[in-house]
Protein backbone atom coordinates (compact mmCIF):
# COMPACT_ATOMS: atom_id res chain seq x y z
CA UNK A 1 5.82 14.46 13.78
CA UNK A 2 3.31 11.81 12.63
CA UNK A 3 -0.41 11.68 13.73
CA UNK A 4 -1.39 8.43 13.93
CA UNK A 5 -5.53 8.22 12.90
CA UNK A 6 -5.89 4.40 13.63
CA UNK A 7 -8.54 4.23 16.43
CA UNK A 8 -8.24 2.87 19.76
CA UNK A 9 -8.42 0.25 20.79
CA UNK A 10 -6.84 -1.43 17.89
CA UNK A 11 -8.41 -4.33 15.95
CA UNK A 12 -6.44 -5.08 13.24
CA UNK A 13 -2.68 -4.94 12.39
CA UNK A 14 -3.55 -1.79 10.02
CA UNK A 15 -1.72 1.74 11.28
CA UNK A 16 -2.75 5.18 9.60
CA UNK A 17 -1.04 7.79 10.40
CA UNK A 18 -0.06 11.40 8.55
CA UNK A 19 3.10 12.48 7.99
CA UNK A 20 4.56 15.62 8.78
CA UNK A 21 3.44 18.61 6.26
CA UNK A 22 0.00 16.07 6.01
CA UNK A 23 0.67 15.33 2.40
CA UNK A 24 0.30 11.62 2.04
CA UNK A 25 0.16 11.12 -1.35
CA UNK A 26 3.96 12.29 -1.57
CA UNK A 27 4.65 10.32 1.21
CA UNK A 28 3.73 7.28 -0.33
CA UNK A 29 4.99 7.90 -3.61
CA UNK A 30 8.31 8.72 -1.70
CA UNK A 31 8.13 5.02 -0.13
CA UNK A 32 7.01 3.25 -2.74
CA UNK A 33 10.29 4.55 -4.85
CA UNK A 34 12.35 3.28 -2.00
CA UNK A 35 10.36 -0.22 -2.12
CA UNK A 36 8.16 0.45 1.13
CA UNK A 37 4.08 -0.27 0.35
CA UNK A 38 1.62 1.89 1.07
CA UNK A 39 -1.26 3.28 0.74
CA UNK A 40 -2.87 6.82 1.03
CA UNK A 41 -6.33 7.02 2.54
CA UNK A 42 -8.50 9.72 3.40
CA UNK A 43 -4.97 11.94 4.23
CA UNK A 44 -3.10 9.52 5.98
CA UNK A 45 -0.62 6.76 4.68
CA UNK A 46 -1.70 3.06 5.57
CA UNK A 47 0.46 0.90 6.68
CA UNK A 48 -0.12 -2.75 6.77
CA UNK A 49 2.47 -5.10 8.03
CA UNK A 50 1.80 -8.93 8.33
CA UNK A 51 3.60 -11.92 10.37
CA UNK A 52 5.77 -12.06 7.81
CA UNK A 53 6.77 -8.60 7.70
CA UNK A 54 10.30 -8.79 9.53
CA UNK A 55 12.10 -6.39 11.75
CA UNK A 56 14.72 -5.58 9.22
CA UNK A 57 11.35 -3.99 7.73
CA UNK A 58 10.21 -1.91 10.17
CA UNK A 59 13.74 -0.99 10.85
CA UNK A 60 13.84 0.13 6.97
CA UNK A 61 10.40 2.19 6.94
CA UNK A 62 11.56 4.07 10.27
CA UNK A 63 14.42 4.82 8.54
CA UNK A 64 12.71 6.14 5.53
CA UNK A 65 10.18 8.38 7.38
CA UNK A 66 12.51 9.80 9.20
CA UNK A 67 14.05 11.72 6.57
């Protein structure tokens, strides 16, 4: 249900995407309280993972976005 807003072709490790219901400032208050980072921008959470972002991570912001 998210539309991601990064253009292609990609450039940088940065994704944007909105969420479902396009509020992204509730989104990212709603990650932030479960200790996910992120930032809304122009109506679409950012998402910025590094190398030393691990999968456990990702696995845990899937998780959270999918509720």
């Amino acid at each position: 249900g998210w539309k991601i807003m990064t253009p292609e072709p990609p450039s940088a490790g940065i994704l944007a995407a909105v969420p479902p219901g396009g509020n992204s400032r509730a989104m990212a208050k709603k990650l932030e309280l479960r200790g996910i980072l992120v930032s809304p921008r122009e109506g679409a959470v950012r998402f910025s993972p590094h190398f030393y972002n691990d999968e456990t991570e990702v696995e845990k912001i899937l998780e959270a976005i999918a509720e």
